[in-house]
Protein backbone atom coordinates (compact mmCIF):
# COMPACT_ATOMS: atom_id res chain seq x y z
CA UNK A 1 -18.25 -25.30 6.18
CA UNK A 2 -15.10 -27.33 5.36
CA UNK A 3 -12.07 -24.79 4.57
CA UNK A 4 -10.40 -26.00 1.47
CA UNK A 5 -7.52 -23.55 0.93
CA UNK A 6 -6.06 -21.15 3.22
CA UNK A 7 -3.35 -18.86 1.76
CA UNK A 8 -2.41 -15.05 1.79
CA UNK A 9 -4.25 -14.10 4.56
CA UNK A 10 -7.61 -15.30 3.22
CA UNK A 11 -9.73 -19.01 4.09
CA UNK A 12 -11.73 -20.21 1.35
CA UNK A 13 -14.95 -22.74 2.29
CA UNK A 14 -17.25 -24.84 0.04
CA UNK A 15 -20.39 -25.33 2.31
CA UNK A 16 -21.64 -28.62 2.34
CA UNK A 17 -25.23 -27.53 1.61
CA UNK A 18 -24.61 -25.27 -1.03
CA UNK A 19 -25.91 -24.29 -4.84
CA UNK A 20 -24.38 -24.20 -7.60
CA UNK A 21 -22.81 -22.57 -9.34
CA UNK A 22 -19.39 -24.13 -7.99
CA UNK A 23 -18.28 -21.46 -5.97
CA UNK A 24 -16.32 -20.59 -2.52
CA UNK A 25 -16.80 -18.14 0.31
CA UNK A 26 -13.67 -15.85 1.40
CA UNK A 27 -12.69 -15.17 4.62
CA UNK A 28 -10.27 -12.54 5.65
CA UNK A 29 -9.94 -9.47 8.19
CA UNK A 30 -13.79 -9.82 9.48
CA UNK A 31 -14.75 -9.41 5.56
CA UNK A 32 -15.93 -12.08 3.51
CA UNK A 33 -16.55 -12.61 -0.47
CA UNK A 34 -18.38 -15.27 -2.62
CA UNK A 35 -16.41 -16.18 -5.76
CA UNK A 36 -17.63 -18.36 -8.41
CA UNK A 37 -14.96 -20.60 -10.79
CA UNK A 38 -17.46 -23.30 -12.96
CA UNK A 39 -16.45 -21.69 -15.92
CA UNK A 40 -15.20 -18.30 -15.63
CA UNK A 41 -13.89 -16.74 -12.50
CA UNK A 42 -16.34 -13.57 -11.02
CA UNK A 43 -16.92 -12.14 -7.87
CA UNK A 44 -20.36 -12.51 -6.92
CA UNK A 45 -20.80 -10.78 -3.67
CA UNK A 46 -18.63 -8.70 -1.62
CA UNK A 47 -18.75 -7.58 2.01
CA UNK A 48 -16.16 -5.44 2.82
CA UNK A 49 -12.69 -6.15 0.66
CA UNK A 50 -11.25 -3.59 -1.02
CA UNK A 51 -10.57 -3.95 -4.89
CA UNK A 52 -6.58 -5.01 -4.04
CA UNK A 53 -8.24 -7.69 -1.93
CA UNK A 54 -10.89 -8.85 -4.76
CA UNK A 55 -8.13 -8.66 -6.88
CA UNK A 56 -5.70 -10.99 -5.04
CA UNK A 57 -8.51 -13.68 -3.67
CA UNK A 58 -9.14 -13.80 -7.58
CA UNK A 59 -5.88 -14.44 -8.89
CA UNK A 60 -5.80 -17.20 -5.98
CA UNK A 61 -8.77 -18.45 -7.14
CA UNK A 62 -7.75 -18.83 -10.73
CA UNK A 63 -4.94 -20.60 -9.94
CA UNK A 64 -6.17 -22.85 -7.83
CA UNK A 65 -9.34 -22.90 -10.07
CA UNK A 66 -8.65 -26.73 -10.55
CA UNK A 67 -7.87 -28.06 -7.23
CA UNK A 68 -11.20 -26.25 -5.75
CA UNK A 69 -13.24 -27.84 -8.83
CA UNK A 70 -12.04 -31.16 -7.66
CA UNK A 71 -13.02 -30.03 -4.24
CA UNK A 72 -16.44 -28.68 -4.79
CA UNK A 73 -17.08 -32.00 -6.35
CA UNK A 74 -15.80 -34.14 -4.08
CA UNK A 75 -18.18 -32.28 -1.53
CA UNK A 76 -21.32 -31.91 -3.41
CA UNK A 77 -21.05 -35.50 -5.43
């Protein structure tokens, strides 16, 4: 599970043997999140963030949305 982008507080992974779509999992405090970007940005499952968490591993997301894309495909081909 490669980390691609640590920032805030949070680490967010691409596994290597994942589906799509292009997504990352979110690490922080014991908690952890799965957040899609292909097209729009949505949280897809949550275990244990609050909703001031979701909101700021979002806004991270989205504006990184690029860069991870780039990731995600360098990792899954």
């Amino acid at each position: 599970m490669p980390t691609v982008l640590r920032e805030r507080g949070f680490r967010f992974v691409i596994n290597t043997d994942d589906h799509t779509p292009a997504h990352v999992h979110v690490f922080g405090g014991g908690h952890e999140m799965v957040i899609e970007f292909e097209e729009d940005v949505r949280i897809r499952n949550n275990w244990g963030f609050n909703r001031r968490e979701q909101a700021i591993a979002k806004l991270i997301v989205i504006d990184n949305q690029e860069y991870l894309m780039l990731e995600w495909r360098r990792i899954h081909g």
